[in-house]
C-alpha atoms as a PDB file:
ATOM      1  CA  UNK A   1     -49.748  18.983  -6.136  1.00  0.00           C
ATOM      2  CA  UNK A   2     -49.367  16.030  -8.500  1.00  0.00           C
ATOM      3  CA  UNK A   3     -47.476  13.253  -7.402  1.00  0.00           C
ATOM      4  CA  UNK A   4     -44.906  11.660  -9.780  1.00  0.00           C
ATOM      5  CA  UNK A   5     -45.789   8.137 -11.414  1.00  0.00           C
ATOM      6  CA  UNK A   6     -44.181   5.110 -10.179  1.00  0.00           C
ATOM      7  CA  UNK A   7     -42.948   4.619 -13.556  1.00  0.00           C
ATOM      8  CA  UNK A   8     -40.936   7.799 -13.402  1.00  0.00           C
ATOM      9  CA  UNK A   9     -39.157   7.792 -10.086  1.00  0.00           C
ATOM     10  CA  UNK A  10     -38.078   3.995 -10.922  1.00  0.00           C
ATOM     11  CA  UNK A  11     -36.501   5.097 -13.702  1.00  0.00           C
ATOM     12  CA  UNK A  12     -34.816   8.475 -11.914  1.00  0.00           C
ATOM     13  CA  UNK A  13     -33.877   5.905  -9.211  1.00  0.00           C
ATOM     14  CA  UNK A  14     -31.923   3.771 -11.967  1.00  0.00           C
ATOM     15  CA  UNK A  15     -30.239   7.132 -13.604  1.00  0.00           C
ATOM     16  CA  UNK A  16     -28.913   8.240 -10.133  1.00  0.00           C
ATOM     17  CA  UNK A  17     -27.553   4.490  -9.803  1.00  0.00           C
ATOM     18  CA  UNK A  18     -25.848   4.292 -13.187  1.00  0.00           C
ATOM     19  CA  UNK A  19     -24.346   8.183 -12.164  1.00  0.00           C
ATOM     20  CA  UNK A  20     -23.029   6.581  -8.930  1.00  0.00           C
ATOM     21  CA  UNK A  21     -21.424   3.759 -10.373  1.00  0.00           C
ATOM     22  CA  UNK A  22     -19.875   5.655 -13.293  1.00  0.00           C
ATOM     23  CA  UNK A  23     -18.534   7.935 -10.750  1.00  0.00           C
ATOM     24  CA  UNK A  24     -17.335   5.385  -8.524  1.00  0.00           C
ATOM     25  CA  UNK A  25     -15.366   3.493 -11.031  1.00  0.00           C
ATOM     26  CA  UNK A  26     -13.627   6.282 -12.632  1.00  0.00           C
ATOM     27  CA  UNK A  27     -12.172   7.359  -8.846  1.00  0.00           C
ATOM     28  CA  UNK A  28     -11.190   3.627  -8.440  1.00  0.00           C
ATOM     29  CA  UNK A  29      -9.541   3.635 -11.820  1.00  0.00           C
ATOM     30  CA  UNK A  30      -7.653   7.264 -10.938  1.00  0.00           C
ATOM     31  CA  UNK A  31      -6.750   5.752  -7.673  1.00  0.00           C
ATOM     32  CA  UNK A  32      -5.098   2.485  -9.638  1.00  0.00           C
ATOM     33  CA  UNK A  33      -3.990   4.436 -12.331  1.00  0.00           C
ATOM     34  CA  UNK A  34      -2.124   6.941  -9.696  1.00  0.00           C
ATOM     35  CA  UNK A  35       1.544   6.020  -8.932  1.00  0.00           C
ATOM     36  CA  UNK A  36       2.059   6.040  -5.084  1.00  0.00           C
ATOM     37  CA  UNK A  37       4.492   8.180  -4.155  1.00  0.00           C
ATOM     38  CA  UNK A  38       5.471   7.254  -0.340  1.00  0.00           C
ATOM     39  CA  UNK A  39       7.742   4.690  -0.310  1.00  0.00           C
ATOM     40  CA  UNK A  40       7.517   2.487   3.391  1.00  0.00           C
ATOM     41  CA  UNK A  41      10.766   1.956   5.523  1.00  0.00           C
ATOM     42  CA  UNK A  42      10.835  -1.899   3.635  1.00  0.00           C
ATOM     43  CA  UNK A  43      11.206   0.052   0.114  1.00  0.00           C
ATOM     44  CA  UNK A  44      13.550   2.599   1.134  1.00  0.00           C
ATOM     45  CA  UNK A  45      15.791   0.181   3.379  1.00  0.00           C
ATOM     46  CA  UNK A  46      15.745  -2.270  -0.197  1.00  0.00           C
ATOM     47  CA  UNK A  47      16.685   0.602  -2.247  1.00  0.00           C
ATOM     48  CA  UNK A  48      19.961   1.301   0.356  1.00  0.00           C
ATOM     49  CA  UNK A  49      20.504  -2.329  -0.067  1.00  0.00           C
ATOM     50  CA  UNK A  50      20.672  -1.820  -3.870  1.00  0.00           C
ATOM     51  CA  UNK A  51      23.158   0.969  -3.683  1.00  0.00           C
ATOM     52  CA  UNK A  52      25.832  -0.819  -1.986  1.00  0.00           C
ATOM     53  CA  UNK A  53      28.920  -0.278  -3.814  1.00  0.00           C
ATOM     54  CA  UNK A  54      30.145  -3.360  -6.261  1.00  0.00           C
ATOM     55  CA  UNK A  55      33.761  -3.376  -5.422  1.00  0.00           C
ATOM     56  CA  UNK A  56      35.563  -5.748  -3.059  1.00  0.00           C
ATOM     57  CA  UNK A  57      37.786  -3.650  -1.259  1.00  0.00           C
ATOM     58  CA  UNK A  58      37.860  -3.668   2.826  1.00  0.00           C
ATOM     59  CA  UNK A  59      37.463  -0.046   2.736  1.00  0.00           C
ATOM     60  CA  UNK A  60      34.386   0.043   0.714  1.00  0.00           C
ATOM     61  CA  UNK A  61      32.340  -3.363   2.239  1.00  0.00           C
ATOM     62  CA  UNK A  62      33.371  -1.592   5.925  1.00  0.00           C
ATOM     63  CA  UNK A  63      31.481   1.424   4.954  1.00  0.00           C
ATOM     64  CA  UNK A  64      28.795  -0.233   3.455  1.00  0.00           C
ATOM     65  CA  UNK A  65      28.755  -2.639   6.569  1.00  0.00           C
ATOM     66  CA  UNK A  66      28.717   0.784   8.671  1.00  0.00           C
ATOM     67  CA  UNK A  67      25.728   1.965   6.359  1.00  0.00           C
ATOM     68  CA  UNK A  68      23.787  -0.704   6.727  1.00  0.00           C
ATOM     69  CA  UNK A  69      20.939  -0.276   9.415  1.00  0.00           C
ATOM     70  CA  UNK A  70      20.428  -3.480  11.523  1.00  0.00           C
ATOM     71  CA  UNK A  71      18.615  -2.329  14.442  1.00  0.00           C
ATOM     72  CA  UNK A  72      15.518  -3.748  13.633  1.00  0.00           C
ATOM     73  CA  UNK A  73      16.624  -7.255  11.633  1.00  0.00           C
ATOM     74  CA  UNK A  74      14.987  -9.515  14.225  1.00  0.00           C
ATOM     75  CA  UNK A  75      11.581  -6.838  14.895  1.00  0.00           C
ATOM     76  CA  UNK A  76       9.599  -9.413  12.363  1.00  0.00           C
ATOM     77  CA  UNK A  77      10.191 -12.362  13.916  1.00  0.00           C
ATOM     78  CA  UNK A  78       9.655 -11.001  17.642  1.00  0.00           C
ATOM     79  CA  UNK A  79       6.173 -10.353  16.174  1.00  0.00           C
ATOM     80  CA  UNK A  80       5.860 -13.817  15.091  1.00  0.00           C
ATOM     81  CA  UNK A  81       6.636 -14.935  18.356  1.00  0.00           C
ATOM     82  CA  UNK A  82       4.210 -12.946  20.044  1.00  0.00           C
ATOM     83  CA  UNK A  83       1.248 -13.300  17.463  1.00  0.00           C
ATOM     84  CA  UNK A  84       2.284 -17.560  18.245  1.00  0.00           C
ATOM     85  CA  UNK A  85       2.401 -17.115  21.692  1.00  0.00           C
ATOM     86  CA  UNK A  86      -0.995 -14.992  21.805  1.00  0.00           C
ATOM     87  CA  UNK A  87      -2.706 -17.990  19.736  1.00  0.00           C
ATOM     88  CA  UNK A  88      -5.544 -19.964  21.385  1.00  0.00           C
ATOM     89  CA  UNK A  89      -5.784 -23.111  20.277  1.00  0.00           C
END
């Protein structure tokens, strides 16, 4: 059995690199090029923000107040706090 010159594998070493490269830039490019199509809890509670009605009528600003989720308005800065209070200085 003949064993392949040094010359050879080198440069079948550098065409498998250039084929892995290619192949890993075109799924990074797909993968930019991709719209995302989940929307997170920040995006969809924005988008009900959005849709609020425009008039200024009681009825309609106490149904949008009613709408409007506010459960978790203060959940960010709670995790400030503990994040601060888990600091070491």
């Amino acid at each position: 059995m003949k064993l392949v010159p040094r010359k050879y594998f080198l440069l079948f070493l550098a065409a498998l690199l250039v084929v892995a490269l290619a192949y890993m830039g075109f799924t990074l490019y797909n993968q930019r090029m991709t719209p995302k199509t989940s929307t997170t809890t920040y995006e969809k509670e924005l988008q009900q923000m959005q849709n609020q009605s425009q008039s200024d009528g009681v009825d309609d600003i106490e149904k949008d107040l009613t709408e409007t989720d506010l459960s978790d308005i203060d959940k960010e800065l709670q995790d400030i706090e503990t994040e601060l209070n888990q600091a070491t200085y």
